[in-house]
PDB file of N, CA and C in Angstrom:
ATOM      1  N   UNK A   1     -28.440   3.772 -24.782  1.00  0.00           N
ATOM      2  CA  UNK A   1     -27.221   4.321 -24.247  1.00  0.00           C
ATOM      3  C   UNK A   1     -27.563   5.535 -23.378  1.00  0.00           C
ATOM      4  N   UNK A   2     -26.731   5.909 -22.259  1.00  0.00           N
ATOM      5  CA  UNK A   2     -26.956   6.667 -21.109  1.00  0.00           C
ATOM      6  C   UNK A   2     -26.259   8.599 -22.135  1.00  0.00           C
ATOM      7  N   UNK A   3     -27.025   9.221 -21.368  1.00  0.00           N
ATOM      8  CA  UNK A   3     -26.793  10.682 -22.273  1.00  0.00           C
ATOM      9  C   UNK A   3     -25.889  11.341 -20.852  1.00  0.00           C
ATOM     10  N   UNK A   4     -25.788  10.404 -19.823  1.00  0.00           N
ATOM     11  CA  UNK A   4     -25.186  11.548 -18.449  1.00  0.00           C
ATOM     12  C   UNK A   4     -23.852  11.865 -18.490  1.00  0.00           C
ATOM     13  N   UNK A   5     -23.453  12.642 -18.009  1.00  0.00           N
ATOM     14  CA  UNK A   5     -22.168  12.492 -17.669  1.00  0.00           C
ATOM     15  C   UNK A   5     -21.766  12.226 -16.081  1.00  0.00           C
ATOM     16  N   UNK A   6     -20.887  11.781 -15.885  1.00  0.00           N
ATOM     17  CA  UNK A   6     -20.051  11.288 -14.505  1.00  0.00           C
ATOM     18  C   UNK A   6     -18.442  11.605 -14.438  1.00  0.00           C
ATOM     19  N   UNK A   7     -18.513  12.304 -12.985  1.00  0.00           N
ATOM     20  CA  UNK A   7     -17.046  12.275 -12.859  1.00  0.00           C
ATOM     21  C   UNK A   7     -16.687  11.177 -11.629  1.00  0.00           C
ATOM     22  N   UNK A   8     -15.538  10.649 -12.137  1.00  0.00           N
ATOM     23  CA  UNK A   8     -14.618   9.763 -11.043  1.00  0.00           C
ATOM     24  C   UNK A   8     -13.678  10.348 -10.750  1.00  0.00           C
ATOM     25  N   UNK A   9     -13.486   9.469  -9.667  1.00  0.00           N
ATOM     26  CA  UNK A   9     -12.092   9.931  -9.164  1.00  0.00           C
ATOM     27  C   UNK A   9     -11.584   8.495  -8.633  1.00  0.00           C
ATOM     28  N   UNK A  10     -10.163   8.802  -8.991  1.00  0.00           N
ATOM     29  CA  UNK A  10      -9.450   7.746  -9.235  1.00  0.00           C
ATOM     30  C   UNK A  10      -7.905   7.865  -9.156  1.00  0.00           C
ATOM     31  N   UNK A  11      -7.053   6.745  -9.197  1.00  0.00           N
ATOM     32  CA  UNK A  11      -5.711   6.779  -9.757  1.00  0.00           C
ATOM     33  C   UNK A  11      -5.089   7.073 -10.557  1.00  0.00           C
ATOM     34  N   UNK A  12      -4.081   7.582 -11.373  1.00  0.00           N
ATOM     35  CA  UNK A  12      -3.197   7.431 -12.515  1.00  0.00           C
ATOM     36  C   UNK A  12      -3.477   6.262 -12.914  1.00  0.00           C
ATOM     37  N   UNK A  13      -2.510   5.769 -11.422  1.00  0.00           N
ATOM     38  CA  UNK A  13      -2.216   3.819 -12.656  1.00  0.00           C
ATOM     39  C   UNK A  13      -3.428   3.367 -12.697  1.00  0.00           C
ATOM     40  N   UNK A  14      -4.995   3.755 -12.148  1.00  0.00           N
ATOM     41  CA  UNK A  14      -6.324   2.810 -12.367  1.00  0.00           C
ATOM     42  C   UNK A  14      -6.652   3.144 -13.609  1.00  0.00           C
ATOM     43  N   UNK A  15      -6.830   4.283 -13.835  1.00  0.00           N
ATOM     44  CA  UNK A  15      -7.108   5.023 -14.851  1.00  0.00           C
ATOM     45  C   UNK A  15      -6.424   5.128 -16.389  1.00  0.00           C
ATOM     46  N   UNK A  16      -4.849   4.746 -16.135  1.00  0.00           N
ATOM     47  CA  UNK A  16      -4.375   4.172 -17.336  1.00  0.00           C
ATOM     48  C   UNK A  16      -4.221   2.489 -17.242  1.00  0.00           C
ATOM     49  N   UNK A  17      -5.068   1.860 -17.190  1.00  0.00           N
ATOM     50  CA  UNK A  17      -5.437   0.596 -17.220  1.00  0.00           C
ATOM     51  C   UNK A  17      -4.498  -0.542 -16.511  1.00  0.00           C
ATOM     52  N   UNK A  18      -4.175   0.647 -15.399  1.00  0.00           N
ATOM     53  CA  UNK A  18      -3.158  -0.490 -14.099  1.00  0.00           C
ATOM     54  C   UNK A  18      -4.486  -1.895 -13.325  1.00  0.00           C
ATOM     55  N   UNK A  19      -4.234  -2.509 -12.784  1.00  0.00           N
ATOM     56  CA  UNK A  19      -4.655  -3.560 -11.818  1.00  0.00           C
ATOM     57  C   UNK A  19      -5.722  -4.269 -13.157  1.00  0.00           C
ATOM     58  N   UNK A  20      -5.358  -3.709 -14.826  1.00  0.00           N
ATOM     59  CA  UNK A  20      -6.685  -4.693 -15.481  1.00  0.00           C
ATOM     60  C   UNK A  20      -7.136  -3.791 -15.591  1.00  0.00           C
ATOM     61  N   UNK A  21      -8.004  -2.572 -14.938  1.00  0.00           N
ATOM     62  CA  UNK A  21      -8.670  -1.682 -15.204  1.00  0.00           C
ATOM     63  C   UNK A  21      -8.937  -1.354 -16.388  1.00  0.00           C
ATOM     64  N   UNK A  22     -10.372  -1.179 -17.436  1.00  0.00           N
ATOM     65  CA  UNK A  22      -9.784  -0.265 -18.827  1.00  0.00           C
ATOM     66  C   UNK A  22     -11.257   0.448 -19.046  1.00  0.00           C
ATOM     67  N   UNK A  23     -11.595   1.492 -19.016  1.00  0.00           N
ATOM     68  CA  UNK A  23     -12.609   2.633 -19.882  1.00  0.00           C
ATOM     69  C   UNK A  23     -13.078   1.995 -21.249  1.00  0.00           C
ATOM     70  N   UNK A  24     -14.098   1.979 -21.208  1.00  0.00           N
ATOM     71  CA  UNK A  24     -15.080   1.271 -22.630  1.00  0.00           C
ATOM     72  C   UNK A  24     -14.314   2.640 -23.336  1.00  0.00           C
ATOM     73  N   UNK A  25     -14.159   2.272 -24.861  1.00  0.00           N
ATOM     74  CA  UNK A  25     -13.313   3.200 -25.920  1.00  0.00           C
ATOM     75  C   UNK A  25     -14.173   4.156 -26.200  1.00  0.00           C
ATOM     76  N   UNK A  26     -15.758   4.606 -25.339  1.00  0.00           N
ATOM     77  CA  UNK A  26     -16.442   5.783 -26.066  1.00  0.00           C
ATOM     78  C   UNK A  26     -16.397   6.890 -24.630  1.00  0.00           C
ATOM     79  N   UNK A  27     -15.428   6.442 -23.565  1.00  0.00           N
ATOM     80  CA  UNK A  27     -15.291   7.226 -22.574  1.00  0.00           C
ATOM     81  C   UNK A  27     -14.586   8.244 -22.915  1.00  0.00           C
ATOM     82  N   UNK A  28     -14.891   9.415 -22.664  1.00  0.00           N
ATOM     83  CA  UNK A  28     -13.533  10.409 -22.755  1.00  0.00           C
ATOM     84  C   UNK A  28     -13.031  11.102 -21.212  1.00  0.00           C
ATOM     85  N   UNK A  29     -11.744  10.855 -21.264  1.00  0.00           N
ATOM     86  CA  UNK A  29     -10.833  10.799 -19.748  1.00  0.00           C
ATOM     87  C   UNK A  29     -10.298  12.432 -19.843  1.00  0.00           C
ATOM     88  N   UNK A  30     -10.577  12.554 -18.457  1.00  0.00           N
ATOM     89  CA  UNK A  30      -9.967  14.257 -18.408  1.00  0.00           C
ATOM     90  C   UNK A  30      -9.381  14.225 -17.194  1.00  0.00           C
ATOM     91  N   UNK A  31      -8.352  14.986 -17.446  1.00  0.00           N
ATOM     92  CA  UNK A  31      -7.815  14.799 -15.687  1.00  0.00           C
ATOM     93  C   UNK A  31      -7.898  16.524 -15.234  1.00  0.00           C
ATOM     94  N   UNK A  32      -7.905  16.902 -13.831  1.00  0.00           N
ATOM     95  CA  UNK A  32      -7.748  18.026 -13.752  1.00  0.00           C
ATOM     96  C   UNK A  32      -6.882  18.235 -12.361  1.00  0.00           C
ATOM     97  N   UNK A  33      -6.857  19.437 -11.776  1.00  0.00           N
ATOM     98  CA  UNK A  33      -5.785  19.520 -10.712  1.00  0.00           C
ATOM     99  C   UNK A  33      -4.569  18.848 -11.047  1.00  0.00           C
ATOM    100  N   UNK A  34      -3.836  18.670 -10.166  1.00  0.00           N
ATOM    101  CA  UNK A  34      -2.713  17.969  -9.749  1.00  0.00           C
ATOM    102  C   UNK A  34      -2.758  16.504 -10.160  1.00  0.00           C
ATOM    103  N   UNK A  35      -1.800  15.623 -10.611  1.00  0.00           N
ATOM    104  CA  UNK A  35      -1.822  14.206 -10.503  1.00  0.00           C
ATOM    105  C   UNK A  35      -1.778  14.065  -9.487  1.00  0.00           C
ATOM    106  N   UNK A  36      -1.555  12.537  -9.463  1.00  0.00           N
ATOM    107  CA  UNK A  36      -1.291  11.780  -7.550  1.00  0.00           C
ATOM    108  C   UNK A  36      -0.037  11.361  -7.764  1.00  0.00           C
ATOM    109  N   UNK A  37       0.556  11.300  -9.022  1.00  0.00           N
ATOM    110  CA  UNK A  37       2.134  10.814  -8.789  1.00  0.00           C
ATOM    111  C   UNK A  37       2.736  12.232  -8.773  1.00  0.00           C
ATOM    112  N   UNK A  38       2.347  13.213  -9.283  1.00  0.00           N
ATOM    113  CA  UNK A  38       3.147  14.753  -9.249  1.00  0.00           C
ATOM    114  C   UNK A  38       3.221  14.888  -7.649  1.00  0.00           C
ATOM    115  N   UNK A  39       1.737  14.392  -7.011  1.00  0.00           N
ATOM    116  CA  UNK A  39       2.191  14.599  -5.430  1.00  0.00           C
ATOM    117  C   UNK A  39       2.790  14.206  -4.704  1.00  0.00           C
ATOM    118  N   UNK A  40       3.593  13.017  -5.112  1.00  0.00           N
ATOM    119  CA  UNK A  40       4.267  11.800  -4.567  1.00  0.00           C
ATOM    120  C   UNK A  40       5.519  12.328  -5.026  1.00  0.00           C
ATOM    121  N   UNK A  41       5.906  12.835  -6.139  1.00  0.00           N
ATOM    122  CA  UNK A  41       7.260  13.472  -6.826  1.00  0.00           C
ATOM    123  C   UNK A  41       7.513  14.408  -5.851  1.00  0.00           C
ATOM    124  N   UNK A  42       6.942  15.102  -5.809  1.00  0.00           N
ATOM    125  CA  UNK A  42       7.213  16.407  -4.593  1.00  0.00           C
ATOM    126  C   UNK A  42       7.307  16.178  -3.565  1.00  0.00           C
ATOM    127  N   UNK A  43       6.383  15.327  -2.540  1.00  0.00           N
ATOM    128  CA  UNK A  43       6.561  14.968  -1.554  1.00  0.00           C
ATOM    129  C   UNK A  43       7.900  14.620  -1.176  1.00  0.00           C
ATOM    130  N   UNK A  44       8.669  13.550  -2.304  1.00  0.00           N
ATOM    131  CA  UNK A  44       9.762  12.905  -1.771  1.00  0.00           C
ATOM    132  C   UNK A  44      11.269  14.141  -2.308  1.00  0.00           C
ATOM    133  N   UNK A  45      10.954  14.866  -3.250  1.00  0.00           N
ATOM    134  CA  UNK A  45      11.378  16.123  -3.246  1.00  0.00           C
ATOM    135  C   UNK A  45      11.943  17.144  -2.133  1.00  0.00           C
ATOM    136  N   UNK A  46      10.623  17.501  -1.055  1.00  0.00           N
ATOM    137  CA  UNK A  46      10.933  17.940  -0.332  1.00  0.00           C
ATOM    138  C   UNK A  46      11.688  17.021   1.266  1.00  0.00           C
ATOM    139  N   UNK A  47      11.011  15.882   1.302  1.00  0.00           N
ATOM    140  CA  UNK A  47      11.356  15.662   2.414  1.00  0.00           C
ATOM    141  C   UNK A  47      12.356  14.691   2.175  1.00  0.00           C
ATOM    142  N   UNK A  48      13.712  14.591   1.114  1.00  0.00           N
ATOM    143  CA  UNK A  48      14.673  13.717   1.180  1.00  0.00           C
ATOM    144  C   UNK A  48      16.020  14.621   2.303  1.00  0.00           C
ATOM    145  N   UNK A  49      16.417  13.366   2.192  1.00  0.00           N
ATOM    146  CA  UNK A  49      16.236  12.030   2.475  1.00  0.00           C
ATOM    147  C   UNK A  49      15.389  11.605   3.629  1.00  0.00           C
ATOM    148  N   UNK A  50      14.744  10.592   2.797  1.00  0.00           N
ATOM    149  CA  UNK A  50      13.976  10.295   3.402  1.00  0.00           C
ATOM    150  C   UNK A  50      14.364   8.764   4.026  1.00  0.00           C
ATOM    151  N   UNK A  51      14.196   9.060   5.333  1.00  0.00           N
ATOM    152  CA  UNK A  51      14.569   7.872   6.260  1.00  0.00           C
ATOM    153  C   UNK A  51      13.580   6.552   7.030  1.00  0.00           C
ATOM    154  N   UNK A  52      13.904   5.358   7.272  1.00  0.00           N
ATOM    155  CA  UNK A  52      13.131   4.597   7.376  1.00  0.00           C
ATOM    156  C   UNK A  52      13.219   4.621   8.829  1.00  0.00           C
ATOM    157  N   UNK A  53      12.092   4.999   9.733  1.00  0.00           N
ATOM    158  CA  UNK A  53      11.924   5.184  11.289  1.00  0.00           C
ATOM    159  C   UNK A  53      12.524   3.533  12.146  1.00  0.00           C
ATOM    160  N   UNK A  54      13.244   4.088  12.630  1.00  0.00           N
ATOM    161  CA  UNK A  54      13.582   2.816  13.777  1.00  0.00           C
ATOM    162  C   UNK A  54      12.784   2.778  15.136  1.00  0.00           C
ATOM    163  N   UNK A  55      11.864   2.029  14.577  1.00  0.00           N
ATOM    164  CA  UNK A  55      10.820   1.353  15.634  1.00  0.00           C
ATOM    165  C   UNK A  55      10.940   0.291  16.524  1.00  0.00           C
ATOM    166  N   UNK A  56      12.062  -0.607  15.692  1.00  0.00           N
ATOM    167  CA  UNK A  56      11.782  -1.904  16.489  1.00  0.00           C
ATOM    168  C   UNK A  56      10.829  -2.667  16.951  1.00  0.00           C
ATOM    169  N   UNK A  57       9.982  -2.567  15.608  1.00  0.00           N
ATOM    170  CA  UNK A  57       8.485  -3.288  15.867  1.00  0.00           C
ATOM    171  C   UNK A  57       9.093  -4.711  14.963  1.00  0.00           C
ATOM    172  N   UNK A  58       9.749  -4.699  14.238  1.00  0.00           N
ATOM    173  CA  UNK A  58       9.853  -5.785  13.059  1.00  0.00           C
ATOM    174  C   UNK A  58      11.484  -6.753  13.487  1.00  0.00           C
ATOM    175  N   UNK A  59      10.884  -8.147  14.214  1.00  0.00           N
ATOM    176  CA  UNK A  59      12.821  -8.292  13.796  1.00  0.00           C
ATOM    177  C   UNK A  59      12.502  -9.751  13.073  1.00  0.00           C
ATOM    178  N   UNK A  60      13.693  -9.063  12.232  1.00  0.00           N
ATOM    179  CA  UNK A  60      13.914 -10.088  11.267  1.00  0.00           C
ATOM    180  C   UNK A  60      14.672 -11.461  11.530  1.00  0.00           C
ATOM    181  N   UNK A  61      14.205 -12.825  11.048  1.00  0.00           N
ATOM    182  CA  UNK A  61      14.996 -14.075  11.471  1.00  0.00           C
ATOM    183  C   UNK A  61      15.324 -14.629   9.929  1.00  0.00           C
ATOM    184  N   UNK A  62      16.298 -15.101   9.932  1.00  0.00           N
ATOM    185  CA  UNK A  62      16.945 -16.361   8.999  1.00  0.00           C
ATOM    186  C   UNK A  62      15.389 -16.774   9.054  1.00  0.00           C
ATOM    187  N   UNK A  63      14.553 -17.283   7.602  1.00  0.00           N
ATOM    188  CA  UNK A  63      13.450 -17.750   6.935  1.00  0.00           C
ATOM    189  C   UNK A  63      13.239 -18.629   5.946  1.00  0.00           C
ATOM    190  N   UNK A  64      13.461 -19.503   6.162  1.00  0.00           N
ATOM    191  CA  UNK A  64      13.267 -20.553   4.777  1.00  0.00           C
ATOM    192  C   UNK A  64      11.977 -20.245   3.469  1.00  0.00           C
ATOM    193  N   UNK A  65      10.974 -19.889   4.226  1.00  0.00           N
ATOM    194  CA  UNK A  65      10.275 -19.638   3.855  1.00  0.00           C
ATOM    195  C   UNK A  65       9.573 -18.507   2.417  1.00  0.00           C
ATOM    196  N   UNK A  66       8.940 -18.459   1.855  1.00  0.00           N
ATOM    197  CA  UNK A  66       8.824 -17.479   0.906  1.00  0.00           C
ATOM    198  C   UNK A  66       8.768 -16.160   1.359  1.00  0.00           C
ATOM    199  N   UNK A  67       8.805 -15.209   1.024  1.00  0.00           N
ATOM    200  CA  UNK A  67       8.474 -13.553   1.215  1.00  0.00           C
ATOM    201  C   UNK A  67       7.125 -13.281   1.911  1.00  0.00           C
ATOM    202  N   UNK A  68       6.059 -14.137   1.111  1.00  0.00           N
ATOM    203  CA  UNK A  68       5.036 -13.840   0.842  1.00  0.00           C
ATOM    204  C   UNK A  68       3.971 -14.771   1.960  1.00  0.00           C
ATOM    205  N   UNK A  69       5.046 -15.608   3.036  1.00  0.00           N
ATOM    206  CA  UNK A  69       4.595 -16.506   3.721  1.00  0.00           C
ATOM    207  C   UNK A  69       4.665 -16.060   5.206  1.00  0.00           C
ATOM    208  N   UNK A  70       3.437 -16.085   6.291  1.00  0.00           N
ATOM    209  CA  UNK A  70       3.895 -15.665   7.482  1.00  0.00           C
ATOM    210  C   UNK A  70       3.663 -16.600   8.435  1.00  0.00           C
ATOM    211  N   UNK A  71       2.930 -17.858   7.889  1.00  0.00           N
ATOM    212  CA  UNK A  71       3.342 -19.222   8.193  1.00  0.00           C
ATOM    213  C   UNK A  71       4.098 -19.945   8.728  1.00  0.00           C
ATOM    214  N   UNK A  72       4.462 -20.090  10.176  1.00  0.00           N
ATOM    215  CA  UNK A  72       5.292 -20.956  10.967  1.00  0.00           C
ATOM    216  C   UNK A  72       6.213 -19.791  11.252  1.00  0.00           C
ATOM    217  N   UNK A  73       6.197 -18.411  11.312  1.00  0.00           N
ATOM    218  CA  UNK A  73       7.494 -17.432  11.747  1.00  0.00           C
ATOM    219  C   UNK A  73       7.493 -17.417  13.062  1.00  0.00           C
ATOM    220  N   UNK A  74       8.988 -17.297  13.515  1.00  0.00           N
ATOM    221  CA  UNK A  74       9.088 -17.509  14.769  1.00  0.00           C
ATOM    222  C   UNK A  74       9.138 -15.852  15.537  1.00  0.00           C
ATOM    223  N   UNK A  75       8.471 -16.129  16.375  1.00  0.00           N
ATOM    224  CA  UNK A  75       8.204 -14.322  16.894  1.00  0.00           C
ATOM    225  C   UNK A  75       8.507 -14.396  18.431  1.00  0.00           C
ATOM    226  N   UNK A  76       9.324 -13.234  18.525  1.00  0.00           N
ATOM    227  CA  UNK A  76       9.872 -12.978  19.860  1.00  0.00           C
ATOM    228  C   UNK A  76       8.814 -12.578  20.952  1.00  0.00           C
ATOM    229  N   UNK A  77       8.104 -13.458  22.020  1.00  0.00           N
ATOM    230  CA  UNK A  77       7.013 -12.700  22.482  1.00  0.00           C
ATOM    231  C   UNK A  77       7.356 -11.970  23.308  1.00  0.00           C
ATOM    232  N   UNK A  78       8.415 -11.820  23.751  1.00  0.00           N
ATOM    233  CA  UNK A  78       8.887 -10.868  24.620  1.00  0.00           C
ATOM    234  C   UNK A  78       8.820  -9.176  24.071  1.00  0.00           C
ATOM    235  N   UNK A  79       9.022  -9.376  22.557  1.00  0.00           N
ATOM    236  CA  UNK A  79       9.332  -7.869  21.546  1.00  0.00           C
ATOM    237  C   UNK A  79       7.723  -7.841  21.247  1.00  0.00           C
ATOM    238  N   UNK A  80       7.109  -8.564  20.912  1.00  0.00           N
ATOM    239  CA  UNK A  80       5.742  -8.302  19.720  1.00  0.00           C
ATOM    240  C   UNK A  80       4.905  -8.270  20.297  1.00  0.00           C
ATOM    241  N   UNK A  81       4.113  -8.949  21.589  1.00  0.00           N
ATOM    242  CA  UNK A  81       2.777  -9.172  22.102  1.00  0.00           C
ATOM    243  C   UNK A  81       3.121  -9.437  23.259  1.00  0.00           C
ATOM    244  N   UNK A  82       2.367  -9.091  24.318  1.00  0.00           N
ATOM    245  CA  UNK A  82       2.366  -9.464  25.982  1.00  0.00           C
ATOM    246  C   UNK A  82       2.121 -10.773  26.201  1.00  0.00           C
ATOM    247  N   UNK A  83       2.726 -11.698  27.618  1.00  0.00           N
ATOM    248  CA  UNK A  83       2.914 -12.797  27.553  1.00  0.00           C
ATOM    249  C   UNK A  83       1.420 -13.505  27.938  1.00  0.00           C
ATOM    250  N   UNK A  84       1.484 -14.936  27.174  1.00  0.00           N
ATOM    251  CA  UNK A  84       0.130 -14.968  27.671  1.00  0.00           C
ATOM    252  C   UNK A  84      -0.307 -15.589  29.199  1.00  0.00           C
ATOM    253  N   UNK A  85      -1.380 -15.052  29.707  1.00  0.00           N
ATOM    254  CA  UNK A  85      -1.586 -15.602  30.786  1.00  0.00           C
ATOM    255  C   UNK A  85      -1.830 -16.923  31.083  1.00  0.00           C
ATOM    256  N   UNK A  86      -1.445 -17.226  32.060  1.00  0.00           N
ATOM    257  CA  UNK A  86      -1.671 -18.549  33.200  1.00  0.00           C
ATOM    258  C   UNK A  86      -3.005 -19.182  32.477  1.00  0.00           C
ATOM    259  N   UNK A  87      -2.801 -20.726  32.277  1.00  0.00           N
ATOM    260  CA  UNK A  87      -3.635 -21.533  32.007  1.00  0.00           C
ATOM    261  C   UNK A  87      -4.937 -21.699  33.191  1.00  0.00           C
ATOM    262  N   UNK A  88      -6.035 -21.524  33.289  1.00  0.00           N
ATOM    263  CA  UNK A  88      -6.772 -21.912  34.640  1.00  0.00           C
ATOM    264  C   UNK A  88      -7.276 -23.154  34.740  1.00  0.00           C
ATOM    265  N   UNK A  89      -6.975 -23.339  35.766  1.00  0.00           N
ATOM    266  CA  UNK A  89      -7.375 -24.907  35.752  1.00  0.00           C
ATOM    267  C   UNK A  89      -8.689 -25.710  35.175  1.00  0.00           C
TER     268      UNK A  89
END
């Protein structure tokens, strides 16, 4: 067995055994400074309301499709990407 010690750095949720994650049971966990969700609490603290920027990068169509699918979406090429050029002979 290893005698070193190591510090990580990491998440809350990695660190309390989010994504699967879990510390063999002879680790001992210390946190110091600030959390990362205390910074996220505050953040949205100070800057409410907080608003979603109108870009007009995203338009949305009627989708049969799942959420999770970007498969066959129909996209405005006029809004999203420059048109494509002329076929050459």
């Amino acid at each position: 067995m290893l005698n070193e010690t190591y510090r990580i750095v990491t998440t809350s949720y990695v660190a309390n055994g989010g994504d699967g994650f879990t510390f063999d049971s002879t680790v001992k966990k210390e946190t110091e400074g600030v959390v990362d969700n205390e910074v996220v609490i505050e953040y949205v603290r100070k800057m409410s309301p907080i608003k979603e920027p109108e870009e007009g990068r995203v338009i949305m169509y009627d989708n049969p499709r799942p959420a999770n699918s970007t498969a066959g979406l129909p996209i405005d090429a006029n809004k999203t990407s420059p048109k494509p050029s002329a076929a050459k002979p």
